[in-house]
PDB file of N, CA and C in Angstrom:
ATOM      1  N   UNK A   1      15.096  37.387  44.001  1.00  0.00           N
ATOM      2  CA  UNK A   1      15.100  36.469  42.878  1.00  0.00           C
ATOM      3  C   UNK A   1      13.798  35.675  42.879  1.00  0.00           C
ATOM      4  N   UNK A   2      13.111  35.674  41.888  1.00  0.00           N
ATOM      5  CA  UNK A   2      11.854  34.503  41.522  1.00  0.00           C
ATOM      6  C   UNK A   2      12.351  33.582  40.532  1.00  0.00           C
ATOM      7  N   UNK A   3      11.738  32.444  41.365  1.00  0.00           N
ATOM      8  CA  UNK A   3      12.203  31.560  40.613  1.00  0.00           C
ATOM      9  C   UNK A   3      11.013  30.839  39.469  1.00  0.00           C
ATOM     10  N   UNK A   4      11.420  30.947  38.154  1.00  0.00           N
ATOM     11  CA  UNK A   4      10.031  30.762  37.003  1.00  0.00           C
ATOM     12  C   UNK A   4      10.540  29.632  36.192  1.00  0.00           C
ATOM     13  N   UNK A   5       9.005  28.966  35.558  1.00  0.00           N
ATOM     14  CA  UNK A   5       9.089  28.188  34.659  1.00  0.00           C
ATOM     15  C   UNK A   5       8.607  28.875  33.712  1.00  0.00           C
ATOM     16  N   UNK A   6       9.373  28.944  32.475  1.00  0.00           N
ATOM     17  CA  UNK A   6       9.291  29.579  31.618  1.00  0.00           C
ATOM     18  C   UNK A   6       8.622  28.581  29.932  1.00  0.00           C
ATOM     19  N   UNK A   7       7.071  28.716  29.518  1.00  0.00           N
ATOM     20  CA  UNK A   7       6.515  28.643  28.691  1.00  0.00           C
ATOM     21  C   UNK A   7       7.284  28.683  27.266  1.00  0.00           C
ATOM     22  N   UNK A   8       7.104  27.803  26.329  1.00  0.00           N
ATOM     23  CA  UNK A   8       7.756  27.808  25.121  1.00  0.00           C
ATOM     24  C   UNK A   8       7.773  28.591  24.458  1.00  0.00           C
ATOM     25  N   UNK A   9       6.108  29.262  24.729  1.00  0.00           N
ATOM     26  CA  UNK A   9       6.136  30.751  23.733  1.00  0.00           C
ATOM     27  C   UNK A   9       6.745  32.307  24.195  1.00  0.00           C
ATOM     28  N   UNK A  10       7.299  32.193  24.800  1.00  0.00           N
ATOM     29  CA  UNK A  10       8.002  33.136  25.687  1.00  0.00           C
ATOM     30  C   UNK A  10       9.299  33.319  24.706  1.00  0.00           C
ATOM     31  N   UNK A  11       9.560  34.729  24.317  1.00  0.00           N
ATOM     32  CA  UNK A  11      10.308  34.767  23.325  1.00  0.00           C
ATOM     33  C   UNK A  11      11.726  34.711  24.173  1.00  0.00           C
ATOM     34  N   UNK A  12      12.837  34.623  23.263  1.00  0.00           N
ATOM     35  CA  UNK A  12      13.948  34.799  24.185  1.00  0.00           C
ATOM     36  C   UNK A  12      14.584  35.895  24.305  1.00  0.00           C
ATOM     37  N   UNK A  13      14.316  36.986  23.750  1.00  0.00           N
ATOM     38  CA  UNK A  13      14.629  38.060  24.438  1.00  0.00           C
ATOM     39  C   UNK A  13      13.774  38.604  26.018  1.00  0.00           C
ATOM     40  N   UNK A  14      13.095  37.520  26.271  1.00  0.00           N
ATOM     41  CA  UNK A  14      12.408  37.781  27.391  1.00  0.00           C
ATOM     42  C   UNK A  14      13.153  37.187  28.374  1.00  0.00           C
ATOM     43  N   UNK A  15      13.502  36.142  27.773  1.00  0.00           N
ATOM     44  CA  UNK A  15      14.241  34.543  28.667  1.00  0.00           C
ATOM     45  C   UNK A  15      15.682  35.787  29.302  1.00  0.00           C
ATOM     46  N   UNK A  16      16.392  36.253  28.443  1.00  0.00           N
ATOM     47  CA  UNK A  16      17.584  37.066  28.214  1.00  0.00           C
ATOM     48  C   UNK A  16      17.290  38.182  29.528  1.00  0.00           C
ATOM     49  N   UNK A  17      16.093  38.869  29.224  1.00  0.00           N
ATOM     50  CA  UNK A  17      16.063  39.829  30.569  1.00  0.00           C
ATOM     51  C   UNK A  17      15.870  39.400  31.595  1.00  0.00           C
ATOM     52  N   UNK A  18      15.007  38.203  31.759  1.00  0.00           N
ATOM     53  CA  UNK A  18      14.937  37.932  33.631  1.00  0.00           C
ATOM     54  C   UNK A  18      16.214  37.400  33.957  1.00  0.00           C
ATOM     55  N   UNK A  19      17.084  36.902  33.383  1.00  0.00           N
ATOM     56  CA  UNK A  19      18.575  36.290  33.640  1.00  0.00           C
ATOM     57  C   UNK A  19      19.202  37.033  33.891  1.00  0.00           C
ATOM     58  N   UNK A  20      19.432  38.597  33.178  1.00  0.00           N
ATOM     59  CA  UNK A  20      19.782  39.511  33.469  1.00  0.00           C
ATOM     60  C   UNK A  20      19.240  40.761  34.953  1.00  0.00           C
ATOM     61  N   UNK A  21      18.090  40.494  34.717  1.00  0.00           N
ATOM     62  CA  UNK A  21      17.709  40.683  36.261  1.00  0.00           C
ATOM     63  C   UNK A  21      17.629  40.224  37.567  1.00  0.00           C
ATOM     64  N   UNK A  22      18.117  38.856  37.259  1.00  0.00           N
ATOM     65  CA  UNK A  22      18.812  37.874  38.045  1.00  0.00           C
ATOM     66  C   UNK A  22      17.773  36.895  38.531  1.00  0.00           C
ATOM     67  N   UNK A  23      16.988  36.588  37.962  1.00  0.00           N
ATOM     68  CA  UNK A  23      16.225  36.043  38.023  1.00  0.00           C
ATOM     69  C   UNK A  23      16.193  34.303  37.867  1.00  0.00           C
ATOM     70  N   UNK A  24      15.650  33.012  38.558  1.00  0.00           N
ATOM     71  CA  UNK A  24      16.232  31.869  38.386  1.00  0.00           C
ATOM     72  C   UNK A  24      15.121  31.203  37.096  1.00  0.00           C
ATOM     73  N   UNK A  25      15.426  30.959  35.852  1.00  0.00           N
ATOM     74  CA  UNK A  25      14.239  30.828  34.638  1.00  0.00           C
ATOM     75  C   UNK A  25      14.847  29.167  34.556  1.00  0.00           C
ATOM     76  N   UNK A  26      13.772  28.904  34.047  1.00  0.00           N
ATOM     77  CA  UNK A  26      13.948  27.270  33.364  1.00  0.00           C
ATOM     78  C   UNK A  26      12.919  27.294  32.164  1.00  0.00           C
ATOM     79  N   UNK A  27      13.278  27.228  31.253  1.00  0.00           N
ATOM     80  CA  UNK A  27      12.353  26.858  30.046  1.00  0.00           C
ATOM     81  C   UNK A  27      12.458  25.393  30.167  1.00  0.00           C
ATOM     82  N   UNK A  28      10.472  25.417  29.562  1.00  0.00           N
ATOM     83  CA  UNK A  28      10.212  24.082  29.816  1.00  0.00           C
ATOM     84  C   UNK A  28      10.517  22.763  28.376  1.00  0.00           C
ATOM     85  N   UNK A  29      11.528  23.839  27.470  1.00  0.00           N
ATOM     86  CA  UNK A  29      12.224  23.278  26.172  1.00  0.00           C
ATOM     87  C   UNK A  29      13.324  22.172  27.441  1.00  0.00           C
ATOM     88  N   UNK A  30      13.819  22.859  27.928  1.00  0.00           N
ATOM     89  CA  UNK A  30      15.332  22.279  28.761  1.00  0.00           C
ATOM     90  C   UNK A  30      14.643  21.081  30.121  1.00  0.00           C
ATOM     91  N   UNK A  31      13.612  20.634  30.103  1.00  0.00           N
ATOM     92  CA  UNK A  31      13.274  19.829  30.520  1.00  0.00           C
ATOM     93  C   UNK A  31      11.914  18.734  29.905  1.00  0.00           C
ATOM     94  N   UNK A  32      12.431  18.816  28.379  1.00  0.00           N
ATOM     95  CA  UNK A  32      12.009  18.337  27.364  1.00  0.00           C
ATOM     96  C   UNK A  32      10.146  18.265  27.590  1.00  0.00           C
ATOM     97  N   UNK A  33       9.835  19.175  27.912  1.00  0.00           N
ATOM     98  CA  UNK A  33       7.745  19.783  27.990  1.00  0.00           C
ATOM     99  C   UNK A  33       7.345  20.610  27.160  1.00  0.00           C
ATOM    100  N   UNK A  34       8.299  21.115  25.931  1.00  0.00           N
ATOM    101  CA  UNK A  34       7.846  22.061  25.078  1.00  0.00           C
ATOM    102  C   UNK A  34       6.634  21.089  24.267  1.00  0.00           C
ATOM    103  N   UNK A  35       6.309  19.977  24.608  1.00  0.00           N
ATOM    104  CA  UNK A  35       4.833  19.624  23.654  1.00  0.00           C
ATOM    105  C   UNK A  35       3.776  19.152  24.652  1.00  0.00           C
ATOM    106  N   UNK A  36       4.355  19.389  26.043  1.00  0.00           N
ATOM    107  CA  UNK A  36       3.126  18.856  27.109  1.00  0.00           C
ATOM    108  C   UNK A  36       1.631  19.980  26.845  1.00  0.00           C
ATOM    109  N   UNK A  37       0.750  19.324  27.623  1.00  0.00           N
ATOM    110  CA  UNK A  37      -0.308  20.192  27.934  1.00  0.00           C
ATOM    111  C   UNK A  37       0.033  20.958  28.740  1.00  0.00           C
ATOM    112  N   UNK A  38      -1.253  22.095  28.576  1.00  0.00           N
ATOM    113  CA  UNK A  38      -1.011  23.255  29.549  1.00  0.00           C
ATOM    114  C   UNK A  38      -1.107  22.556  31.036  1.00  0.00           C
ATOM    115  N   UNK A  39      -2.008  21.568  31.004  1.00  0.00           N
ATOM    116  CA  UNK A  39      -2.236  20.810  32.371  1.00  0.00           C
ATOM    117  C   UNK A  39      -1.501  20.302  32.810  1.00  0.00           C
ATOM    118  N   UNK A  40      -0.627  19.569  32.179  1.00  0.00           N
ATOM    119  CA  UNK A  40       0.674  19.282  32.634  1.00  0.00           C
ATOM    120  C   UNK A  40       2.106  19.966  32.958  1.00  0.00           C
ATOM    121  N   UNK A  41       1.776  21.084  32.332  1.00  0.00           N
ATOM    122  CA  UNK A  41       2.480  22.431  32.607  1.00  0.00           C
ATOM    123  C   UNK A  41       2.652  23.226  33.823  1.00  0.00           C
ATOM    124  N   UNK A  42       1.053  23.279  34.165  1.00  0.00           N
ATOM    125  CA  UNK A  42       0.823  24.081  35.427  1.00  0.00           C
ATOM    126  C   UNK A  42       1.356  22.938  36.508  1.00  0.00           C
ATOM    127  N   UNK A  43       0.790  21.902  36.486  1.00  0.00           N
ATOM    128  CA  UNK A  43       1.068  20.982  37.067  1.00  0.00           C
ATOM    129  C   UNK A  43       2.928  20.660  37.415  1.00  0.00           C
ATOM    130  N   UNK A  44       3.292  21.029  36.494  1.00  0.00           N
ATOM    131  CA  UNK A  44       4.904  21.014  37.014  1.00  0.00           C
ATOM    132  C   UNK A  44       5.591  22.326  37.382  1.00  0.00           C
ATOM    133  N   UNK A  45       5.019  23.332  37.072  1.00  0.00           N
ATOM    134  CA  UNK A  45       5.518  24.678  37.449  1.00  0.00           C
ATOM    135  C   UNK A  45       4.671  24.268  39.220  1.00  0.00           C
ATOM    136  N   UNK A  46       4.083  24.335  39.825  1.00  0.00           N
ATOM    137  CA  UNK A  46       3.449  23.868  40.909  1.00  0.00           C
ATOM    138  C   UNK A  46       4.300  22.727  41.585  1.00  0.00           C
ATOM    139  N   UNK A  47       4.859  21.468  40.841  1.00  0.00           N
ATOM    140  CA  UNK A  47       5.749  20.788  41.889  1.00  0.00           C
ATOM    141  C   UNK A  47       6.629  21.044  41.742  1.00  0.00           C
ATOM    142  N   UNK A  48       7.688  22.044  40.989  1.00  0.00           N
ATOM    143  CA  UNK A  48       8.879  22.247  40.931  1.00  0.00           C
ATOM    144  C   UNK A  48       8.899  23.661  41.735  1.00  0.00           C
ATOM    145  N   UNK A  49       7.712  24.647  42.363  1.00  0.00           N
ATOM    146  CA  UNK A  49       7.432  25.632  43.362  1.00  0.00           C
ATOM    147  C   UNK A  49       8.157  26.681  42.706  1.00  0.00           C
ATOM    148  N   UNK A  50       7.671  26.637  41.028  1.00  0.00           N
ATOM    149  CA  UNK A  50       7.943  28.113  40.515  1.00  0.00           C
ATOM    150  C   UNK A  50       6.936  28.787  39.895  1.00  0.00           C
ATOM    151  N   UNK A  51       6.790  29.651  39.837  1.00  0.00           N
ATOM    152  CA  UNK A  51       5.731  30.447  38.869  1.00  0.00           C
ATOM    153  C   UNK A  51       6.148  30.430  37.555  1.00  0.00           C
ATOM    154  N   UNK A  52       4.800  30.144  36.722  1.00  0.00           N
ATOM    155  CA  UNK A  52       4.843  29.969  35.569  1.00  0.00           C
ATOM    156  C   UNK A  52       4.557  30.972  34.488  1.00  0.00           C
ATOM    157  N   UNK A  53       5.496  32.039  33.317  1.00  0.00           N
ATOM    158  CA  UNK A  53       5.459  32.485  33.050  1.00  0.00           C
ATOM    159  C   UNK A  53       4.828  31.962  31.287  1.00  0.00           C
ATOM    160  N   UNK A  54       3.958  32.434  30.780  1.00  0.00           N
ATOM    161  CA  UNK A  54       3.443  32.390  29.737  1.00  0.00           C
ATOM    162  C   UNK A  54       2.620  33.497  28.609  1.00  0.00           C
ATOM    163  N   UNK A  55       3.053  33.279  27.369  1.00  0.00           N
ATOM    164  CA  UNK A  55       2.039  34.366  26.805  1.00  0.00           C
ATOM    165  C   UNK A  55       0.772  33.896  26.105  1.00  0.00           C
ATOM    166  N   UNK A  56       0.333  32.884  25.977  1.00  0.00           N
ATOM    167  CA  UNK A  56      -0.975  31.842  26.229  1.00  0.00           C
ATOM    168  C   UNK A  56      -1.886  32.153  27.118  1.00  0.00           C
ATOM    169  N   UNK A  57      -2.716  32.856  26.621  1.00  0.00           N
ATOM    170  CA  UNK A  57      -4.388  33.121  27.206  1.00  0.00           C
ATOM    171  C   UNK A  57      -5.287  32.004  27.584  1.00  0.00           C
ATOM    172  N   UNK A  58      -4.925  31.132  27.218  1.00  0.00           N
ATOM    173  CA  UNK A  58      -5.973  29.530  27.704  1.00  0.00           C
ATOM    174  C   UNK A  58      -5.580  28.985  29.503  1.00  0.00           C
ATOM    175  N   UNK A  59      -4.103  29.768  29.684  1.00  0.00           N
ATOM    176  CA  UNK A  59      -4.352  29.415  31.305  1.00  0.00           C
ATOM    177  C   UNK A  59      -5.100  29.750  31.903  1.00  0.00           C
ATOM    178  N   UNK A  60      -5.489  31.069  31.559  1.00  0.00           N
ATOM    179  CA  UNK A  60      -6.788  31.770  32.592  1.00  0.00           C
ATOM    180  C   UNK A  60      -8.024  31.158  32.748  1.00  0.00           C
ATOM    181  N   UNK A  61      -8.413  30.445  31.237  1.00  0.00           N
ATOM    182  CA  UNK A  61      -9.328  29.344  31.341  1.00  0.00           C
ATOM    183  C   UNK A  61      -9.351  28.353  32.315  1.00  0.00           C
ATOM    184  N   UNK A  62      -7.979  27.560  32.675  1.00  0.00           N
ATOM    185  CA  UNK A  62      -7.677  26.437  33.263  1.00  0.00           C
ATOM    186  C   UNK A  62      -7.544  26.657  34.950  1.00  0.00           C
ATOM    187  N   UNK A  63      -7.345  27.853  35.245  1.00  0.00           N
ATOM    188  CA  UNK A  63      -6.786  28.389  36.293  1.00  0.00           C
ATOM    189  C   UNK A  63      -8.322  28.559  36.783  1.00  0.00           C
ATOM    190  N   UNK A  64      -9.216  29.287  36.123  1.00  0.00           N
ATOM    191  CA  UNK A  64     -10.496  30.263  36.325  1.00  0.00           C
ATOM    192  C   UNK A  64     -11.708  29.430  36.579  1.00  0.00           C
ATOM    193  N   UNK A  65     -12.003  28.862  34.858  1.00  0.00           N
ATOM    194  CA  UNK A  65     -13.026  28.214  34.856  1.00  0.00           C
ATOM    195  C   UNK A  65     -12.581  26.774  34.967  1.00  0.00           C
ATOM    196  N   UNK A  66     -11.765  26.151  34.980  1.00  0.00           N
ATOM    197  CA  UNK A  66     -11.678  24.849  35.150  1.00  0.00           C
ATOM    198  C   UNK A  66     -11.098  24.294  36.555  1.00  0.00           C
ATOM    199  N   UNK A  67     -10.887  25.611  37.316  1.00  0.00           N
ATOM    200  CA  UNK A  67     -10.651  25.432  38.682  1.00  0.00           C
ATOM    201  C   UNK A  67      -8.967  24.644  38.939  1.00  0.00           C
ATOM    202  N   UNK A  68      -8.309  24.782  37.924  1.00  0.00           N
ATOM    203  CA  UNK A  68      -6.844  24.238  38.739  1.00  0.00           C
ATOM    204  C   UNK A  68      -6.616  25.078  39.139  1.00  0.00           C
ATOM    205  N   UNK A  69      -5.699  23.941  40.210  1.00  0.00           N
ATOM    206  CA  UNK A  69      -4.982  24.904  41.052  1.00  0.00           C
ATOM    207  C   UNK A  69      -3.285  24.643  40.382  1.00  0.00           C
ATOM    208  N   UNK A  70      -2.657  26.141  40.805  1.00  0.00           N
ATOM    209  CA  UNK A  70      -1.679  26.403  40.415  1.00  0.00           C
ATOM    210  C   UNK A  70      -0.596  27.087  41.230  1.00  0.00           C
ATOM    211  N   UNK A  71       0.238  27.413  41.276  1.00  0.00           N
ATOM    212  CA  UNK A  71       1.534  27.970  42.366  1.00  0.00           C
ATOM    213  C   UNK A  71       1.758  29.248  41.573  1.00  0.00           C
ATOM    214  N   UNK A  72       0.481  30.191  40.764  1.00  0.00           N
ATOM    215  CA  UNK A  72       1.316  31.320  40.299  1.00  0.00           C
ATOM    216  C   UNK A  72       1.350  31.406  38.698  1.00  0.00           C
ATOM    217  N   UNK A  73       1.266  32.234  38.019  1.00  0.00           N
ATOM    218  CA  UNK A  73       0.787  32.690  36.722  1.00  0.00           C
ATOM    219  C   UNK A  73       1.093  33.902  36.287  1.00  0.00           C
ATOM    220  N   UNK A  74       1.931  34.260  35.393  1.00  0.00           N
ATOM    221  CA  UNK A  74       2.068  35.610  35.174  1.00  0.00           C
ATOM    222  C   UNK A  74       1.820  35.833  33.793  1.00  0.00           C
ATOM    223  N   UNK A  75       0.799  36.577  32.914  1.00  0.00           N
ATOM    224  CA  UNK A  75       0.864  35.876  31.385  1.00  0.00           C
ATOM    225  C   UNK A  75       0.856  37.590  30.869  1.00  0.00           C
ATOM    226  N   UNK A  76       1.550  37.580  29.478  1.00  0.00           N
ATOM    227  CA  UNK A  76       2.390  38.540  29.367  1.00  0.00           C
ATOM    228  C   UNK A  76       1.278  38.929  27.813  1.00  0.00           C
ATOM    229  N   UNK A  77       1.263  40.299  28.052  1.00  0.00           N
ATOM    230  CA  UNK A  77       0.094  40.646  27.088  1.00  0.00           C
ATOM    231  C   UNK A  77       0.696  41.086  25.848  1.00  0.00           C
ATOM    232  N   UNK A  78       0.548  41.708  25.120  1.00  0.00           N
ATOM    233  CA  UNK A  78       1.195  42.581  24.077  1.00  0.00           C
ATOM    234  C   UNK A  78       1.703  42.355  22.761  1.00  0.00           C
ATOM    235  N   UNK A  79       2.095  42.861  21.969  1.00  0.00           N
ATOM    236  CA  UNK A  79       2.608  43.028  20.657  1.00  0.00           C
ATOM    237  C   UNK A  79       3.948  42.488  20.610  1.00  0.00           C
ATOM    238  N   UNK A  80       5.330  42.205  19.777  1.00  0.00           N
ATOM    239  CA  UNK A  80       6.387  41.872  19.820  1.00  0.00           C
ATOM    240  C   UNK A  80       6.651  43.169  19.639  1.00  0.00           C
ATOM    241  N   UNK A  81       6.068  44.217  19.238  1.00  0.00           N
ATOM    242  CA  UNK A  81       6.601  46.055  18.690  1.00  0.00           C
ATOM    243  C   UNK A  81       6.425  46.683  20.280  1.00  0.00           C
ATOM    244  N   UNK A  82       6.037  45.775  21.211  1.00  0.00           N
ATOM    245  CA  UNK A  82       5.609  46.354  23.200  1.00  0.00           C
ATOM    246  C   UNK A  82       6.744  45.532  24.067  1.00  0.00           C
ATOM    247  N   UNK A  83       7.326  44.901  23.637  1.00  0.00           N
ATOM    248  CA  UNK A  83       8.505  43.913  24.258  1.00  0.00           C
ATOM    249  C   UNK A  83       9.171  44.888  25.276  1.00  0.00           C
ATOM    250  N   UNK A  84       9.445  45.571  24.805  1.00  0.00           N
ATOM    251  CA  UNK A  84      10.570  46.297  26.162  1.00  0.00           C
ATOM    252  C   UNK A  84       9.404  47.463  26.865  1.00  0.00           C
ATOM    253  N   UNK A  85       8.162  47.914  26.958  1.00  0.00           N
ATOM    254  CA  UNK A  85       7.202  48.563  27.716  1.00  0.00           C
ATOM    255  C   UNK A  85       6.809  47.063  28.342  1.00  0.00           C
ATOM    256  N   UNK A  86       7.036  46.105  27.622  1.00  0.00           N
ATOM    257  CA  UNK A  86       5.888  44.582  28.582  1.00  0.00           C
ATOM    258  C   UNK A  86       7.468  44.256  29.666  1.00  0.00           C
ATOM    259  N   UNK A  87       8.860  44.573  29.934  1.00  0.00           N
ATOM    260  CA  UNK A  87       9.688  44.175  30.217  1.00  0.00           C
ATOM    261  C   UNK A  87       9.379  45.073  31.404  1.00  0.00           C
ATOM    262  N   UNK A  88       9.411  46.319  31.119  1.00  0.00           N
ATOM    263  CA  UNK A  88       9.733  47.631  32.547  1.00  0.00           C
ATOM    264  C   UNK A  88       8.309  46.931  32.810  1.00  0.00           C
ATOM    265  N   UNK A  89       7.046  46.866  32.557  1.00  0.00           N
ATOM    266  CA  UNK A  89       6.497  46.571  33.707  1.00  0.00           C
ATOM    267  C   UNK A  89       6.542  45.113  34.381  1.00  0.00           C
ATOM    268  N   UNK A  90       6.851  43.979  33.619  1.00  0.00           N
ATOM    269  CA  UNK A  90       7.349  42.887  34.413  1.00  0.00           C
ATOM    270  C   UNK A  90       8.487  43.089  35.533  1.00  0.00           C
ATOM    271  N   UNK A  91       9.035  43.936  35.321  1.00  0.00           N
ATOM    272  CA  UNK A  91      10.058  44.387  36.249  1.00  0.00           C
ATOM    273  C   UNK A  91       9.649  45.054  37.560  1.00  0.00           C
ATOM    274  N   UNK A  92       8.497  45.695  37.088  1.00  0.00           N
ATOM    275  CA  UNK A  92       7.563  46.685  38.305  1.00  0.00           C
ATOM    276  C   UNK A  92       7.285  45.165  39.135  1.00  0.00           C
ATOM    277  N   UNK A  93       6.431  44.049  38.337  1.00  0.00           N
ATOM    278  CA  UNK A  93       6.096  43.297  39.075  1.00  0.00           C
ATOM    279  C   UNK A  93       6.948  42.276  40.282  1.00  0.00           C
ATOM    280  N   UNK A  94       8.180  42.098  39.604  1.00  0.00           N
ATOM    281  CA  UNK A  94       8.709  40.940  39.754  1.00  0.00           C
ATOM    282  C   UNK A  94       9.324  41.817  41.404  1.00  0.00           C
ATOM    283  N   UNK A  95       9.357  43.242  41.339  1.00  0.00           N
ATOM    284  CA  UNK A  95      10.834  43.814  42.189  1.00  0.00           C
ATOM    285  C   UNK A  95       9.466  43.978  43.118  1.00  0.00           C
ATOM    286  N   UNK A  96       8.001  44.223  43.020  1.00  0.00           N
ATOM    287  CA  UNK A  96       6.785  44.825  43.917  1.00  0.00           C
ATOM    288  C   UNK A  96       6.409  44.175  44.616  1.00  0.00           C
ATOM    289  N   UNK A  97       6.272  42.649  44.341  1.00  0.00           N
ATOM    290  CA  UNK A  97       5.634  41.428  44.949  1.00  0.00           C
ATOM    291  C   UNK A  97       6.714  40.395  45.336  1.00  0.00           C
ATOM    292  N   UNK A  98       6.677  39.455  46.547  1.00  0.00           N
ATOM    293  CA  UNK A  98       7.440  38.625  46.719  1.00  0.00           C
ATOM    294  C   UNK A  98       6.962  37.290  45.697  1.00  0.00           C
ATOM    295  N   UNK A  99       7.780  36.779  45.694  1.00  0.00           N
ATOM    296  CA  UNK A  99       7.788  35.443  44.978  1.00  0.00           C
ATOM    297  C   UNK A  99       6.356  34.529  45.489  1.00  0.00           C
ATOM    298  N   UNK A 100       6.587  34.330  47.087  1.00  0.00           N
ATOM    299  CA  UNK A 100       5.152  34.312  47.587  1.00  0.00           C
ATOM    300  C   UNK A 100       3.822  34.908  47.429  1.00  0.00           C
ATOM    301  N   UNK A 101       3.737  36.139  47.481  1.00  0.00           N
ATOM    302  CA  UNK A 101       2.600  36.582  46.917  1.00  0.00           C
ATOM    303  C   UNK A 101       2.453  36.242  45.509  1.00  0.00           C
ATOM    304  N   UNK A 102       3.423  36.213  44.665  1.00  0.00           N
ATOM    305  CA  UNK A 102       3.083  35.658  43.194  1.00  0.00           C
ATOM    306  C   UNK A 102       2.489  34.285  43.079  1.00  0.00           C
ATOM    307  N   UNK A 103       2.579  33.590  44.013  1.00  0.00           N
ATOM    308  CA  UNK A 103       2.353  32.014  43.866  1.00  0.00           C
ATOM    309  C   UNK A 103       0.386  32.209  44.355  1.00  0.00           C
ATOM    310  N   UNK A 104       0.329  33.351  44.723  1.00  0.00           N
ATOM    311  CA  UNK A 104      -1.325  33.345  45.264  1.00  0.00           C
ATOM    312  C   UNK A 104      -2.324  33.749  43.648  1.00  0.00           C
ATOM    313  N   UNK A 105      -1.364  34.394  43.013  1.00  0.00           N
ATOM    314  CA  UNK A 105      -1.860  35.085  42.058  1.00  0.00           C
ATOM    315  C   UNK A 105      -1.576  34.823  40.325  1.00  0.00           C
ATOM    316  N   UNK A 106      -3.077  35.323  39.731  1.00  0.00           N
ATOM    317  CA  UNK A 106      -3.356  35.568  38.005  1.00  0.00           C
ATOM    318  C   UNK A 106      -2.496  36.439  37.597  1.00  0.00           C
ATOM    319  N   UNK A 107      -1.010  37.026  37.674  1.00  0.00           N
ATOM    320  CA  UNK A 107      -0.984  38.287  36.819  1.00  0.00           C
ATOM    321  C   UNK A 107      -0.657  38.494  35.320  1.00  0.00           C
ATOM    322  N   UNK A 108      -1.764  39.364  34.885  1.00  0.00           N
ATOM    323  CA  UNK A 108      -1.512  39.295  33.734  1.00  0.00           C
ATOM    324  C   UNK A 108      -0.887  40.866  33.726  1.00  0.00           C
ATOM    325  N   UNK A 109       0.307  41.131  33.026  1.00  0.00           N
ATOM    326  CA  UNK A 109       1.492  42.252  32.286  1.00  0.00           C
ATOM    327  C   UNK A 109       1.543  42.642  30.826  1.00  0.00           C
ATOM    328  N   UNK A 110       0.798  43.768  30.967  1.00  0.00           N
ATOM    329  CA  UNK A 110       0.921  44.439  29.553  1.00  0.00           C
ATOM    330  C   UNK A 110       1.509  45.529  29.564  1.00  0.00           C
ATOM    331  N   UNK A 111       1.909  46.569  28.407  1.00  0.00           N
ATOM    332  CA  UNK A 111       2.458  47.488  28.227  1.00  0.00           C
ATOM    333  C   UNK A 111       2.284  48.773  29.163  1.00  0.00           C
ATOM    334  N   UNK A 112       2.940  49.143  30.141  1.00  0.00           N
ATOM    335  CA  UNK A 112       2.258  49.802  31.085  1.00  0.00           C
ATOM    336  C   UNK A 112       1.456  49.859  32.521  1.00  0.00           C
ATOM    337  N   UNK A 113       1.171  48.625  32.835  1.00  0.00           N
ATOM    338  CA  UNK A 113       0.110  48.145  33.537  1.00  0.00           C
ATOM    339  C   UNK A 113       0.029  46.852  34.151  1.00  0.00           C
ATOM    340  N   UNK A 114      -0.607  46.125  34.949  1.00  0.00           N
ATOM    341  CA  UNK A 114      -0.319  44.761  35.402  1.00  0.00           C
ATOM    342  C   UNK A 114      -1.100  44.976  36.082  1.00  0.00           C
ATOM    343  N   UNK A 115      -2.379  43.216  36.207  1.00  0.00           N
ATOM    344  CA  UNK A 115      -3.207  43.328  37.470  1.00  0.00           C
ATOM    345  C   UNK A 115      -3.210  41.497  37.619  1.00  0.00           C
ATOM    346  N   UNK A 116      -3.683  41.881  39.225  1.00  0.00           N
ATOM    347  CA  UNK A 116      -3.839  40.326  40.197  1.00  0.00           C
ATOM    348  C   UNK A 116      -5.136  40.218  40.014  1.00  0.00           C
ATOM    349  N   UNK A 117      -5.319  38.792  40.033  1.00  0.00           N
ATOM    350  CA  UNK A 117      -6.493  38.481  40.315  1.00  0.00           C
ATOM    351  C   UNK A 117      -6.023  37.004  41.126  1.00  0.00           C
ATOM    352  N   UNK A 118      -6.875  36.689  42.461  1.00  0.00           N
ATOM    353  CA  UNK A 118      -6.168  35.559  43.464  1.00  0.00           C
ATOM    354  C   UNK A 118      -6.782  34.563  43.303  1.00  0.00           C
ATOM    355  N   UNK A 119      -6.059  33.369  42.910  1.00  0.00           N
ATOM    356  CA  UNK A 119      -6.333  31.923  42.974  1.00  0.00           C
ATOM    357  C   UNK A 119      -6.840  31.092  44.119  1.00  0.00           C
ATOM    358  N   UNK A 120      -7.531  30.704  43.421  1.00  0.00           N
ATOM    359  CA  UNK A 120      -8.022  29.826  44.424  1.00  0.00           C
ATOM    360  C   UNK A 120      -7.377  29.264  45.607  1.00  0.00           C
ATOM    361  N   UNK A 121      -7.627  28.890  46.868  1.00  0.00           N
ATOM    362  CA  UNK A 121      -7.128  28.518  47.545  1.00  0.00           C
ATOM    363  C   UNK A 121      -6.472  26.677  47.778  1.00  0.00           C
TER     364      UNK A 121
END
C-alpha cells in the first residue's frame, strides 16, 4: 500500500482505482487545499509522509529548478482518451517500487511507460 496525497486535478476515476488497488489516497479537496499553492502542497504531502500525486507539470519546475524539496512526486501524463493505458502503468509503478523509493523520486507516468528522475537530497 502507498500512501498518496492526491492533487485536485486528478480525475476521479483515478481517485476510484488506487482505492481499488488498495491504495491509502487523500485528496487535498478533503482537507480543504484544493486552492493552496503548489508550495504549499508539496509542503504538506512531505509532512503528512505521502507522495504526491498530480497531473500539473509546474511541479517539476518547483521540485527541479526551484530546488524544493519534496517526499515524492508522481505526475501523470496523458490524454483523458489514455486514462486506463496511464492506470496499467501507474500500477506497474506503484506494485515495482516501494513507497520508499518513491519518496526519493520525479515519476512522471504516461501511456505505456514511466521514468525516475531522483530528488534532491
Amino acid at each position: 500500500m502507498i500512501h498518496l496525497l492526491i492533487d485536485q486535478d486528478i480525475y476521479q476515476t483515478t481517485i476510484e482505482f488506487l482505492i481499488k488497488e488498495g491504495h491509502d489516497v487523500i485528496p487535498v479537496k478533503r482537507l480543504g487545499l484544493e486552492r493552496a499553492s503548489d508550495l504549499v502542497l508539496l509542503q504538506k504531502a512531505k509532512e503528512m509522509e505521502r507522495i504526491f500525486l498530480t497531473r500539473d507539470k509546474d511541479f517539476g519546475t518547483l521540485v527541479f529548478l526551484e530546488r524544493e524539496s519534496s517526499g515524492g512526486v508522481i505526475l501523470l501524463r496523458g490524454r483523458p482518451s489514455e486514462i486506463e493505458s496511464i492506470h496499467s502503468e501507474l500500477a506497474v509503478v506503484l506494485q515495482n517500487y516501494t513507497e520508499e523509493e518513491l519518496k526519493r523520486y520525479f515519476c512522471v507516468v504516461e501511456p505505456g511507460r514511466h521514468r525516475l528522475r531522483k530528488l534532491k537530497e
